[in-house]
N, C-alpha and C. Protein backbone atom coordinates (compact mmCIF):
# COMPACT_ATOMS: atom_id res chain seq x y z
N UNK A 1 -95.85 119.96 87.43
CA UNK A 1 -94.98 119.04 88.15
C UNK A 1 -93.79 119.82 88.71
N UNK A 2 -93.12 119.10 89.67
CA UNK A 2 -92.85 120.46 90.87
C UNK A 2 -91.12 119.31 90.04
N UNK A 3 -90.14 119.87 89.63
CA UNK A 3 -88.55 119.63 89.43
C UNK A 3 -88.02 119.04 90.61
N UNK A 4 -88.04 118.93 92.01
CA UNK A 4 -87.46 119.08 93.02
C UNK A 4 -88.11 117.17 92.86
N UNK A 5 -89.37 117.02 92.15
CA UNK A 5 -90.15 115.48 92.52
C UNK A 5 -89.39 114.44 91.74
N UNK A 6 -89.00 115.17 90.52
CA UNK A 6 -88.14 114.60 89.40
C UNK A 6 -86.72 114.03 89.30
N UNK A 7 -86.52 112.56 89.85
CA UNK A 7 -84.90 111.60 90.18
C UNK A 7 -84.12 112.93 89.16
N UNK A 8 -84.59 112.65 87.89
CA UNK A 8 -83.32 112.85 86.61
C UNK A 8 -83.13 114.20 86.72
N UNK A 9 -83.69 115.18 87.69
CA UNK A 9 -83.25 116.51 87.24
C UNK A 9 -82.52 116.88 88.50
N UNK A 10 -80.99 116.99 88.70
CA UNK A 10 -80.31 116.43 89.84
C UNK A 10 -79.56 117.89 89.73
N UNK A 11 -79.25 118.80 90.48
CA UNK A 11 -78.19 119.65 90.80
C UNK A 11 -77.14 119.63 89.63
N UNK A 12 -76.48 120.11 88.83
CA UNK A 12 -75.61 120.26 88.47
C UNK A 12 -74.08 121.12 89.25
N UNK A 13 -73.48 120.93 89.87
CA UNK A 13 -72.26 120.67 90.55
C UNK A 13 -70.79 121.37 90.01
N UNK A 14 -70.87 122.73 89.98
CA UNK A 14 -69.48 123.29 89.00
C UNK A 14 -68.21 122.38 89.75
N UNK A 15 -66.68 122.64 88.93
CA UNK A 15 -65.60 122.44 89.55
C UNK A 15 -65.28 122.70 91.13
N UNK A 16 -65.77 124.14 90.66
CA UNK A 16 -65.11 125.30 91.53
C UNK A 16 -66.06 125.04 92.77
N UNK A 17 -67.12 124.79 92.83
CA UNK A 17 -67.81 124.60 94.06
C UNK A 17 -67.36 123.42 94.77
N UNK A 18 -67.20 122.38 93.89
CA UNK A 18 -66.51 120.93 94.57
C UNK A 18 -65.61 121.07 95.08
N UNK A 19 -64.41 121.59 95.05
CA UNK A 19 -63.25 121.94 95.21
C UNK A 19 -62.93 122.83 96.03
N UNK A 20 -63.91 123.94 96.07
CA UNK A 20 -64.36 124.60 97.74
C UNK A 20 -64.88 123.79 98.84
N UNK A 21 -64.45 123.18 99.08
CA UNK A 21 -64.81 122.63 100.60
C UNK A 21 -64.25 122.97 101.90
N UNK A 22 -65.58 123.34 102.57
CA UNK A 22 -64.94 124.13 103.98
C UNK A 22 -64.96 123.40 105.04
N UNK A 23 -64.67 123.54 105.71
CA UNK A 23 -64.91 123.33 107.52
C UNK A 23 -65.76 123.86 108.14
N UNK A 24 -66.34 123.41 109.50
CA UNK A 24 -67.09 124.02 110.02
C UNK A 24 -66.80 125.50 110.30
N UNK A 25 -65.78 125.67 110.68
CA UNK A 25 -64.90 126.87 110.98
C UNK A 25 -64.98 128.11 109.60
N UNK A 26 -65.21 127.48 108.47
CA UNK A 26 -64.97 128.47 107.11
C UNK A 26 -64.32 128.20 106.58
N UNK A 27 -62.74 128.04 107.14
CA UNK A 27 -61.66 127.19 106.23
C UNK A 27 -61.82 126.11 105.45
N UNK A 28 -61.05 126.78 104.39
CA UNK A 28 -60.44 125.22 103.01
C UNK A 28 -59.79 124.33 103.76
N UNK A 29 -60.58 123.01 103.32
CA UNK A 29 -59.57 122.11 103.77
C UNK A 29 -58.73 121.40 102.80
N UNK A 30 -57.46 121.23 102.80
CA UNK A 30 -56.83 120.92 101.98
C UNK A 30 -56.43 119.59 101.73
N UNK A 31 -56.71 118.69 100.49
CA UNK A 31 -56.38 117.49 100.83
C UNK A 31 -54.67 117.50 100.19
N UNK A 32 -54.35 116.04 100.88
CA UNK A 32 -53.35 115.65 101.19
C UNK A 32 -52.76 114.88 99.66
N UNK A 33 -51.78 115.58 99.22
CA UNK A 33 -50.94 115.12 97.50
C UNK A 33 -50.83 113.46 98.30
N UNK A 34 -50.97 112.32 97.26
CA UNK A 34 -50.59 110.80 96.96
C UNK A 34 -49.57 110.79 96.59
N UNK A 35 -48.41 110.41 97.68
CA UNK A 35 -47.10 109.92 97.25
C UNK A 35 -46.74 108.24 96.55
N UNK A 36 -46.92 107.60 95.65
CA UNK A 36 -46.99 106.62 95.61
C UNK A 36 -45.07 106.14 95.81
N UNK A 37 -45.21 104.67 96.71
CA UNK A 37 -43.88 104.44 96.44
C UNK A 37 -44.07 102.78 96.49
N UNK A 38 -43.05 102.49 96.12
CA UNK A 38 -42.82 100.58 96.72
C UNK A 38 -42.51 100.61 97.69
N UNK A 39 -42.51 101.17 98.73
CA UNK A 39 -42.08 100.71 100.24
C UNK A 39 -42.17 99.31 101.17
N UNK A 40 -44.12 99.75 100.80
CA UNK A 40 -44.77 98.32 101.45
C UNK A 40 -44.29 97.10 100.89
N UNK A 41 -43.67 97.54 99.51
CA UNK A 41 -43.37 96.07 98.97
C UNK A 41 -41.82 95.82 99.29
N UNK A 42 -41.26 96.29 99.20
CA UNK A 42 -39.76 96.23 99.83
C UNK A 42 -39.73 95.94 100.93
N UNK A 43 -40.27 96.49 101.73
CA UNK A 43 -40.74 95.72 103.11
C UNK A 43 -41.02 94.51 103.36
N UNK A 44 -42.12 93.61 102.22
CA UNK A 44 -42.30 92.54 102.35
C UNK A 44 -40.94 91.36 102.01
N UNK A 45 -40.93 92.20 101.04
CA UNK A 45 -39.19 91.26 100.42
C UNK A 45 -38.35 91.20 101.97
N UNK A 46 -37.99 92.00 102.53
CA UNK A 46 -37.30 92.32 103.33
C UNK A 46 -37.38 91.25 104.46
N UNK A 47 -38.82 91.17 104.69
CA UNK A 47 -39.12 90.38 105.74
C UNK A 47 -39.43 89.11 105.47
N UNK A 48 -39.47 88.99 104.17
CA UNK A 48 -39.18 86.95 103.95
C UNK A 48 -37.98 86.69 103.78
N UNK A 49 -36.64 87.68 103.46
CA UNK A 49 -35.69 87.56 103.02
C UNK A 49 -34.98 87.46 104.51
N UNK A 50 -34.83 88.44 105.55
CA UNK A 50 -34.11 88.51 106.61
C UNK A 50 -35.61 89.20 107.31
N UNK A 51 -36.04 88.14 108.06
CA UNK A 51 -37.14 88.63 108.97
C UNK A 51 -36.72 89.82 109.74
N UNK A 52 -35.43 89.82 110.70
CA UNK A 52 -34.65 90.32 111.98
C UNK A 52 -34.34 91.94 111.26
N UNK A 53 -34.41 92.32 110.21
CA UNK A 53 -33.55 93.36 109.73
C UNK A 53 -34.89 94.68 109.37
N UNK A 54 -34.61 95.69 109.97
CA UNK A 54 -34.65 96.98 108.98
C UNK A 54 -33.90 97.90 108.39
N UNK A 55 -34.53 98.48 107.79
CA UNK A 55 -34.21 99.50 106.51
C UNK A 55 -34.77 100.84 106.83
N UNK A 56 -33.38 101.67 107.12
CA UNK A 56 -33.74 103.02 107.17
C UNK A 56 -34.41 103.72 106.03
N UNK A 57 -34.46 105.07 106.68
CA UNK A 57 -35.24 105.96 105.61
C UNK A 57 -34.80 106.22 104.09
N UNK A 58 -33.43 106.48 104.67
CA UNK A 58 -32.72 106.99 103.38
C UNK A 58 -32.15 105.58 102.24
N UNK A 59 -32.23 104.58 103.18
CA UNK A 59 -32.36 103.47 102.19
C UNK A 59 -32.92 103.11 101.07
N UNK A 60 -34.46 103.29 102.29
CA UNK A 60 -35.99 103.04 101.28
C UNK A 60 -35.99 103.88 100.48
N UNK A 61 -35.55 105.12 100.44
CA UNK A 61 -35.34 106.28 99.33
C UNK A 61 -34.51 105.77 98.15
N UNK A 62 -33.24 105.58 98.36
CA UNK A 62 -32.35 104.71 97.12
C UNK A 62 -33.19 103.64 96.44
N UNK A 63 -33.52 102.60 97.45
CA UNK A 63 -34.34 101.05 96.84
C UNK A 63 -35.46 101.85 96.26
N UNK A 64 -36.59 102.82 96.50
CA UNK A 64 -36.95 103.02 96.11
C UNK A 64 -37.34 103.77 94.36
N UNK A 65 -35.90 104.09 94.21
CA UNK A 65 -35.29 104.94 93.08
C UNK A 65 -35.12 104.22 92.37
N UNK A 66 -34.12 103.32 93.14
CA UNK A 66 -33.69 102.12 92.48
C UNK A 66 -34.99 101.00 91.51
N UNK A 67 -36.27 100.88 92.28
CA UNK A 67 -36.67 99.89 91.67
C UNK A 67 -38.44 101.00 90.44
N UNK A 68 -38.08 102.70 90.78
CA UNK A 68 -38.81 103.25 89.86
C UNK A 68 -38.27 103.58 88.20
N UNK A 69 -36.75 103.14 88.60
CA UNK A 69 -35.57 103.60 87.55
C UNK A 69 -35.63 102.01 86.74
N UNK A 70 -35.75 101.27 87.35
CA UNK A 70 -35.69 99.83 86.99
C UNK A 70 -36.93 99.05 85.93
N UNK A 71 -38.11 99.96 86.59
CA UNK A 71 -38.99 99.84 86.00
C UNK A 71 -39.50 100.26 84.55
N UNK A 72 -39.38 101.82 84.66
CA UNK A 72 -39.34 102.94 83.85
C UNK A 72 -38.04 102.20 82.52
N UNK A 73 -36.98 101.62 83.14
CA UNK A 73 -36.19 101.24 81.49
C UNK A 73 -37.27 100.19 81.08
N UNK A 74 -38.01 99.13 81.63
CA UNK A 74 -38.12 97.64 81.43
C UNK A 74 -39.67 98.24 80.34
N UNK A 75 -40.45 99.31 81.23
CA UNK A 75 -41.15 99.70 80.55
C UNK A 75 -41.33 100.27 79.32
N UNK A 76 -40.08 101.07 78.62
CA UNK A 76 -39.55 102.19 77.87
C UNK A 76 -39.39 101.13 76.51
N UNK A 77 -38.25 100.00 77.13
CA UNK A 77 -38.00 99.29 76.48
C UNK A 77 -39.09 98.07 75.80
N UNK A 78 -39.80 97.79 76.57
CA UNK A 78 -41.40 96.88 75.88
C UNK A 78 -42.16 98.05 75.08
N UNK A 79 -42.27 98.97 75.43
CA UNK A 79 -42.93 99.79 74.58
C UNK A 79 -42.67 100.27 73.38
N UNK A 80 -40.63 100.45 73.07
CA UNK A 80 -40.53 100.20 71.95
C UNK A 80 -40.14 99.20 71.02
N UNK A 81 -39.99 97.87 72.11
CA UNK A 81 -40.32 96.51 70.79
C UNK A 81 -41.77 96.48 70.16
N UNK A 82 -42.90 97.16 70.96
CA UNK A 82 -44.51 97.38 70.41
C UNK A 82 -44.25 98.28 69.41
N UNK A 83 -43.66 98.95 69.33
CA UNK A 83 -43.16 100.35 68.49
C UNK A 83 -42.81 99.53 66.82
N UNK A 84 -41.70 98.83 67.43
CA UNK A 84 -40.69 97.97 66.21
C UNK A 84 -41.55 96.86 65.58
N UNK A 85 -42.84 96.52 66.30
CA UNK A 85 -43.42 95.29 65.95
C UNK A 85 -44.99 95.68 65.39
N UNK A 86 -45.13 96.97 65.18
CA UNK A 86 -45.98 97.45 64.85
C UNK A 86 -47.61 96.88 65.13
N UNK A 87 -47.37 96.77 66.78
CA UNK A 87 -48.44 96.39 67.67
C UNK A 87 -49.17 97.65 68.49
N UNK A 88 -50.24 96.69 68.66
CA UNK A 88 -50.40 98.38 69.52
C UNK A 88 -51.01 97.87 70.98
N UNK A 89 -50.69 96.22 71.36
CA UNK A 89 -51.26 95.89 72.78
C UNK A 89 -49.65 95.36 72.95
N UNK A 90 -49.33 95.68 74.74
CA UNK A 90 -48.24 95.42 75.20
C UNK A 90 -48.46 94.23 75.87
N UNK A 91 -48.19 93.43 75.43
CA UNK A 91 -48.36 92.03 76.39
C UNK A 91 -47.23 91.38 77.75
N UNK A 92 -47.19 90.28 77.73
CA UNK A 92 -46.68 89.44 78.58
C UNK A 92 -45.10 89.58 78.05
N UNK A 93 -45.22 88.75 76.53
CA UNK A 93 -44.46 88.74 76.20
C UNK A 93 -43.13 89.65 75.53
N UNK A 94 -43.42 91.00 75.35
CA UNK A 94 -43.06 92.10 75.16
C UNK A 94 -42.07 92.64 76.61
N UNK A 95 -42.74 92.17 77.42
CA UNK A 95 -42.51 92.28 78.83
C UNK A 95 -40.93 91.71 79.61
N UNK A 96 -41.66 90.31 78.52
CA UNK A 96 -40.34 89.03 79.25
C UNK A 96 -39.62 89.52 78.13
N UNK A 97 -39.23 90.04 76.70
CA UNK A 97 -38.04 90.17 75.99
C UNK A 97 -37.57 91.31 76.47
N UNK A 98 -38.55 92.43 76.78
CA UNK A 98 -37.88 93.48 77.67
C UNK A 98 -36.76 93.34 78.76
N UNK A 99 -37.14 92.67 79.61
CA UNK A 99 -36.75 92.16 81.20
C UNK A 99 -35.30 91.31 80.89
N UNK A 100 -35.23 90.64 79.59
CA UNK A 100 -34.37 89.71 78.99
C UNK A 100 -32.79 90.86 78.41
N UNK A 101 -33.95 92.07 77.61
CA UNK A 101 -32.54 92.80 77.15
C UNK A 101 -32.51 93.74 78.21
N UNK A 102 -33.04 94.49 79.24
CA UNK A 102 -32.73 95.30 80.02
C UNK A 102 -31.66 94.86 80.98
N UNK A 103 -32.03 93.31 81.61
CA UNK A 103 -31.23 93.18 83.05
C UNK A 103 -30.28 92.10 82.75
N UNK A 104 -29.01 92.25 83.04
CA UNK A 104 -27.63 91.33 82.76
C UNK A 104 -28.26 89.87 83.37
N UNK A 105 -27.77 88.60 82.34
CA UNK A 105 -27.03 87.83 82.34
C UNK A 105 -28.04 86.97 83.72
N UNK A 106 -27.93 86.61 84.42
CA UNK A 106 -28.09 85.50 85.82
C UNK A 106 -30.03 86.23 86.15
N UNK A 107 -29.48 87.20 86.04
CA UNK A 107 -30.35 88.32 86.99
C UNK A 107 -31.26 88.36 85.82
N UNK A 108 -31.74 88.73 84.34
CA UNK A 108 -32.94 88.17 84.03
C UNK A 108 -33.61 87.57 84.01
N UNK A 109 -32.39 85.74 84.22
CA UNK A 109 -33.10 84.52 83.68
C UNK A 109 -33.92 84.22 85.10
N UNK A 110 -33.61 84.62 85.92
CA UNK A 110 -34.44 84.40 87.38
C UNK A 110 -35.95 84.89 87.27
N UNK A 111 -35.21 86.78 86.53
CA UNK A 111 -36.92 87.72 86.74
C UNK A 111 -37.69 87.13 85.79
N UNK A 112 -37.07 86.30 84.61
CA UNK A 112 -38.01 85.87 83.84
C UNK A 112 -38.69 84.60 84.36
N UNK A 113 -38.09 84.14 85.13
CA UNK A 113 -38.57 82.70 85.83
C UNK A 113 -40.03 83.05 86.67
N UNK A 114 -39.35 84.29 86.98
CA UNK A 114 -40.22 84.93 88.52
C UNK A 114 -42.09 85.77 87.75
N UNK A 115 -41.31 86.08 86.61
CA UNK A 115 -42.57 86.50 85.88
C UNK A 115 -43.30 85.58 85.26
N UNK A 116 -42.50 84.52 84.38
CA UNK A 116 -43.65 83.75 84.13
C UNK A 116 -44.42 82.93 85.34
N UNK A 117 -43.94 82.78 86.63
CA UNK A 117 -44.31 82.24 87.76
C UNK A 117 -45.93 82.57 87.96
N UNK A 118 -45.47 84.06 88.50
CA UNK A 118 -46.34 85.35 88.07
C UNK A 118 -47.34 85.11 87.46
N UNK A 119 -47.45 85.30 86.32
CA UNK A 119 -48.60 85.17 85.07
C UNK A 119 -49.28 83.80 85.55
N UNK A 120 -48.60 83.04 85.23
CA UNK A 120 -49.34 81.39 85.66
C UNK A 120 -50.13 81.69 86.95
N UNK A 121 -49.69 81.63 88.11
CA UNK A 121 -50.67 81.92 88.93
C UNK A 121 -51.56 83.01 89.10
N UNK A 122 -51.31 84.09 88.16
CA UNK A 122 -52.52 85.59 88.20
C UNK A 122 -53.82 84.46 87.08
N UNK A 123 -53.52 84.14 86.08
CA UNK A 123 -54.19 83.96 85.07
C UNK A 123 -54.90 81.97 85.82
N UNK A 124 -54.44 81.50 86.38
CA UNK A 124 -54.85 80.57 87.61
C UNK A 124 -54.57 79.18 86.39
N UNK A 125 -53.41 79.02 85.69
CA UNK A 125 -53.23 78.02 84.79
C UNK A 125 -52.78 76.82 86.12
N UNK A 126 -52.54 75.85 85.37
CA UNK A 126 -51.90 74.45 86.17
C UNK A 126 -53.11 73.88 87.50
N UNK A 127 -53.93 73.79 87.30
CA UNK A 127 -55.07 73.56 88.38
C UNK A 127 -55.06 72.18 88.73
């Protein structure tokens, strides 16, 4: 029986060959690093909030800082009430006491409004 007839006996594929990829030309082509940011989503805020308005570059850079710095505590902080509560799944609720001790006063009781909002309609309750 001829190997080449055989589905299961398939090329094996090093790193290093995958990762060489040329061009017609010979050249490596190099792919392009994933910048991830919230932009698109700041954007959207932006435009239900004040349709008429943009936001420069160096803005979206701050807001952007602004809402990876924002995150990173809310996260830090649920992870070690899981820590203190000797859990080991981070839930909803871990989330909302986070969001509760991270952000002052007016400004949680909203994000908590806004999150449980959130959840209810991801999880498709109230039908």
């Amino acid at each position: 029986m001829v190997a080449a007839a055989n589905p299961a006996s398939k090329k094996v594929v090093s790193k290093k060959e995958k990762s060489s990829s040329t061009s017609a030309e010979g050249k490596k082509i190099r792919k392009k690093s994933r910048h991830e940011t919230y932009a698109t989503y700041i954007m959207r805020i932006l435009r239900q909030v004040h349709p008429n308005f943009g936001i420069s570059k160096k803005s979206m850079l701050i807001m952007n800082s602004f809402v990876e710095d924002t995150f990173e505590r809310i996260a830090s902080e649920a992870g070690r009430l899981c820590k203190y509560n000797k859990k080991d799944t981070l839930s909803a609720r871990e989330i909302q006491t986070a969001v509760r001790l991270v952000l002052p006063g007016e400004l949680s009781k909203h994000a908590v409004s806004e999150g449980t909002k959130a959840v209810t309609k991801f999880t498709g309750g109230a039908k």
